[in-house]
N, C-alpha and C. Protein backbone atom coordinates (compact mmCIF):
# COMPACT_ATOMS: atom_id res chain seq x y z
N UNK A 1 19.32 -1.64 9.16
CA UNK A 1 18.39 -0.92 10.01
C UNK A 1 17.26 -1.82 10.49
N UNK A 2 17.18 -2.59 9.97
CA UNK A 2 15.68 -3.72 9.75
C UNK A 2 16.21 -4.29 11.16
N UNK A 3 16.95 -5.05 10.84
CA UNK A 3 18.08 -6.11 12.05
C UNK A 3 18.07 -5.30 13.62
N UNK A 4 18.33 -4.02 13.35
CA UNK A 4 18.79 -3.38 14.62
C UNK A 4 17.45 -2.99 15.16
N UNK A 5 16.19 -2.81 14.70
CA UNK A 5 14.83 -2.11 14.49
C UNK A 5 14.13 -3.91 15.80
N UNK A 6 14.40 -4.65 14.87
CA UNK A 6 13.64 -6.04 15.47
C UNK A 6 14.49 -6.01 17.19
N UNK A 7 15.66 -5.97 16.63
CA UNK A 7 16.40 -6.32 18.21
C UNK A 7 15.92 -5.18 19.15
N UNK A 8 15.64 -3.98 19.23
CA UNK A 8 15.12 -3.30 19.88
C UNK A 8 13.48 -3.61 20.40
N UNK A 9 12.59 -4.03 19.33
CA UNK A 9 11.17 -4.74 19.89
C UNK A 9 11.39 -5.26 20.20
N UNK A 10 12.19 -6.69 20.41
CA UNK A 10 12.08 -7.63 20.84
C UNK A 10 12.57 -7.87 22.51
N UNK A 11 13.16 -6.66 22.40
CA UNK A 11 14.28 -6.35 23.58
C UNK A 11 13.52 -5.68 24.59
N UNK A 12 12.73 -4.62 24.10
CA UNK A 12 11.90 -3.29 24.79
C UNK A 12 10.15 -3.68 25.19
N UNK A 13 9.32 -4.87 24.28
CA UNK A 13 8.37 -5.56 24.25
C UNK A 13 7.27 -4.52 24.72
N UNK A 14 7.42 -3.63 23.48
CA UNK A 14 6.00 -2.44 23.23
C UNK A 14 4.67 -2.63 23.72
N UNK A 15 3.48 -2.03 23.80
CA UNK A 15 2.35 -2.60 23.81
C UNK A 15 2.05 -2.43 22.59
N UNK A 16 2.52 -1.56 21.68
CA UNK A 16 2.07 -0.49 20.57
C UNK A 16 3.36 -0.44 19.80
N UNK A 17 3.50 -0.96 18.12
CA UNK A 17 4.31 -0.30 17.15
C UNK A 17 4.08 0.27 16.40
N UNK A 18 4.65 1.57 15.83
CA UNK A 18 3.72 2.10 15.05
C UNK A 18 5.49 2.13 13.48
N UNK A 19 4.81 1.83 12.44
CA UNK A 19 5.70 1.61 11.39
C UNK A 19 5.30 2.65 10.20
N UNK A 20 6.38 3.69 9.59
CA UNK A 20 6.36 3.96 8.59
C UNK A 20 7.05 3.67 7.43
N UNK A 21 6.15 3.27 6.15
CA UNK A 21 6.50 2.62 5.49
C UNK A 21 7.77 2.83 4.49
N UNK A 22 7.63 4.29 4.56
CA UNK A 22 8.63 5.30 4.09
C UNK A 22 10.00 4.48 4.54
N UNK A 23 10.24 4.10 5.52
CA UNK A 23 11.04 3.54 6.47
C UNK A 23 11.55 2.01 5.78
N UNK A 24 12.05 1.32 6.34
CA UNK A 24 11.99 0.01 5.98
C UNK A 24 11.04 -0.84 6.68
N UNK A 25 9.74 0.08 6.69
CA UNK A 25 8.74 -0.73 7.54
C UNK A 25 8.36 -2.25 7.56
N UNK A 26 7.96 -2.53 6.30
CA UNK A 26 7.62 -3.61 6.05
C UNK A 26 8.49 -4.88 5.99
N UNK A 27 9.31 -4.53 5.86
CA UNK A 27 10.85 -5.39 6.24
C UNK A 27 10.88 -6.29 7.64
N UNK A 28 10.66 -5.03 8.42
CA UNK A 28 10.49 -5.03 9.65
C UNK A 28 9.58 -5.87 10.72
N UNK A 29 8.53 -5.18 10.04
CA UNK A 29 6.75 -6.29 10.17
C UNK A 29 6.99 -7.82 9.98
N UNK A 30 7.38 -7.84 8.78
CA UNK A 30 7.56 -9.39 8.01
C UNK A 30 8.97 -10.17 8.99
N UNK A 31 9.71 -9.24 9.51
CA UNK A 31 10.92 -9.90 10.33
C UNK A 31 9.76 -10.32 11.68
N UNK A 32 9.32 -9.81 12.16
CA UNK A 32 9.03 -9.37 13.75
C UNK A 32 8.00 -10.60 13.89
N UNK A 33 6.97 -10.78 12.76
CA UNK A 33 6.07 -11.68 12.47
C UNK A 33 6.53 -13.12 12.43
N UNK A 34 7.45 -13.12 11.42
CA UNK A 34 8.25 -14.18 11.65
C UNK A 34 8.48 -15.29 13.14
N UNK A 35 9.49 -13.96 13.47
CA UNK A 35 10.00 -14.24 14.97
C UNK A 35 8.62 -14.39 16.17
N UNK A 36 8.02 -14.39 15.49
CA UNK A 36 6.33 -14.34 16.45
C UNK A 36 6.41 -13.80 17.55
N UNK A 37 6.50 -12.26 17.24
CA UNK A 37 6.30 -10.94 17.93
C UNK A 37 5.01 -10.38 17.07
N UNK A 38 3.87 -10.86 18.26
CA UNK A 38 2.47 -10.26 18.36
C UNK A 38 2.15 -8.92 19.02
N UNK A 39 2.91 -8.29 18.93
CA UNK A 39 2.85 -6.71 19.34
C UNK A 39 1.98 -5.97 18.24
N UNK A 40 0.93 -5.30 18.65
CA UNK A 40 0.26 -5.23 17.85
C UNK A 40 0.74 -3.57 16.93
N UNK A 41 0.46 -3.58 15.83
CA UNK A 41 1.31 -3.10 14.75
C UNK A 41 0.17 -1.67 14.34
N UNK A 42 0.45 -0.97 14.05
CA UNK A 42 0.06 0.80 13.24
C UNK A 42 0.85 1.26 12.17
N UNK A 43 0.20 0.80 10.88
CA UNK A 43 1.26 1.38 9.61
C UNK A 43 0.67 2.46 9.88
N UNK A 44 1.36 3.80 9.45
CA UNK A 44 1.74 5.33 8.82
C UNK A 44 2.26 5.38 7.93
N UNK A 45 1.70 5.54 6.93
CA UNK A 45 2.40 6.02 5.40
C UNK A 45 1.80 6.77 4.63
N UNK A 46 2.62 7.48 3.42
CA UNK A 46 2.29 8.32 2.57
C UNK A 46 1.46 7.34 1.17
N UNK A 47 1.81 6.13 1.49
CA UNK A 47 1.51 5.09 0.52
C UNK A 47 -0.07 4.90 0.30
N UNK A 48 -1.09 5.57 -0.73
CA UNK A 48 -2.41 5.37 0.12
C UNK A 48 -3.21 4.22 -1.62
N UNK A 49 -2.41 3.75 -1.98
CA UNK A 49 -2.50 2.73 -2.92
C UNK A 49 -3.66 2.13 -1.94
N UNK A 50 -4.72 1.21 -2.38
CA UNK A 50 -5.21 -0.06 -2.11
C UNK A 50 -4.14 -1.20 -2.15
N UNK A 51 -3.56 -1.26 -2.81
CA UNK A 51 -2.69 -2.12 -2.91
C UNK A 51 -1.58 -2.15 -1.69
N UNK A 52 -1.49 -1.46 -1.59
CA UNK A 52 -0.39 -1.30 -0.67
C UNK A 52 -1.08 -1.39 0.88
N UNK A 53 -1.92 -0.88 1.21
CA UNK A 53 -3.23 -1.25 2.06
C UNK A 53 -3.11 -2.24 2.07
N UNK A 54 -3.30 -3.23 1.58
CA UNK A 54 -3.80 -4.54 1.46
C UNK A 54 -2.73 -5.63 1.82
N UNK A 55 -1.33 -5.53 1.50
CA UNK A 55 0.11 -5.95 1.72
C UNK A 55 0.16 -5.80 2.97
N UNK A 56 0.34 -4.49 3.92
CA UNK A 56 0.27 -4.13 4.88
C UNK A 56 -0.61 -4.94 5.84
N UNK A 57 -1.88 -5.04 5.67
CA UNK A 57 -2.70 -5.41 6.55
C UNK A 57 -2.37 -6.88 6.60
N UNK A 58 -2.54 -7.97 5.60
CA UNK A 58 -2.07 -9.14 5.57
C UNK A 58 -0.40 -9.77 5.58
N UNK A 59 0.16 -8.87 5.92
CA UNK A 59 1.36 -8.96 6.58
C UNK A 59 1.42 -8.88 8.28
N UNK A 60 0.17 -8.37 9.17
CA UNK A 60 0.24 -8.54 10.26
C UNK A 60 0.04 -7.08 10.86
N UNK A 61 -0.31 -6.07 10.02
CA UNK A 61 -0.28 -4.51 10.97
C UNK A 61 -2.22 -4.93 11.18
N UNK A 62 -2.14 -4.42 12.17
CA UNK A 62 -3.90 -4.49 12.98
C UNK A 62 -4.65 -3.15 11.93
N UNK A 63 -4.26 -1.35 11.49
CA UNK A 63 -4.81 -1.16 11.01
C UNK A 63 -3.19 -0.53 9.75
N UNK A 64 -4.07 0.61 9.16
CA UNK A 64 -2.99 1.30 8.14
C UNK A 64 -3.32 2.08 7.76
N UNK A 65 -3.18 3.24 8.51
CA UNK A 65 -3.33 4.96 8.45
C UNK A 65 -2.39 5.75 7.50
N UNK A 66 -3.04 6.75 6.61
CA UNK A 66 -2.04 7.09 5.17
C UNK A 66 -2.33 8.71 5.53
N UNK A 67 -0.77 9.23 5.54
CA UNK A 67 -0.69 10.83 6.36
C UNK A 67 -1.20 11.58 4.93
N UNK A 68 -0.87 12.85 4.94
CA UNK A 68 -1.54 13.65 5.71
C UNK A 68 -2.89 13.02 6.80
N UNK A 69 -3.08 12.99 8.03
CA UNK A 69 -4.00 12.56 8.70
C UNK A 69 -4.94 14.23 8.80
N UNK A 70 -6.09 13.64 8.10
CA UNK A 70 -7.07 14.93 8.74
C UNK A 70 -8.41 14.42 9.22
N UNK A 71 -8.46 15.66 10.43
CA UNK A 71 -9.24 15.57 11.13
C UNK A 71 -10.51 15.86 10.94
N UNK A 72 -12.24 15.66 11.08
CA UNK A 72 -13.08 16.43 10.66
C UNK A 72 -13.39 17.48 11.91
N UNK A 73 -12.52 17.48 13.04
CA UNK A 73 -13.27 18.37 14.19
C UNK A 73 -12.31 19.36 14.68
């Protein structure tokens, strides 16, 4: 899924990815990065560890949003 996931960014050249981690996100990130695809990156996950925060961000996602997303308005 990882493989077929990159060939599609690389193919389609997003302005915007948005990755859940649930997913084989990070797989993904770390492939795309690699291949130096600077498309800028949006984790979504249920994952709301610091730790896992922290992997994420220094792997190349710009921020890393952890769902339930609530709103204050």
């Amino acid at each position: 899924m990882a493989t077929r996931t990159l060939q599609l960014w690389t193919a389609m050249q997003p302005e915007l990815v948005v990755l859940d981690l649930s997913l084989p996100g990070l797989d993904v990130l770390l492939r795309a990065r690699a291949a130096r695809c600077n498309t800028p990156v949006l984790i979504l996950t249920m994952c709301a560890a610091m730790g896992d925060r922290s992997v994420g961000l220094n792997v190349g996602a710009e921020d890393y949003l952890v769902r339930p997303l609530v709103s204050r308005h």
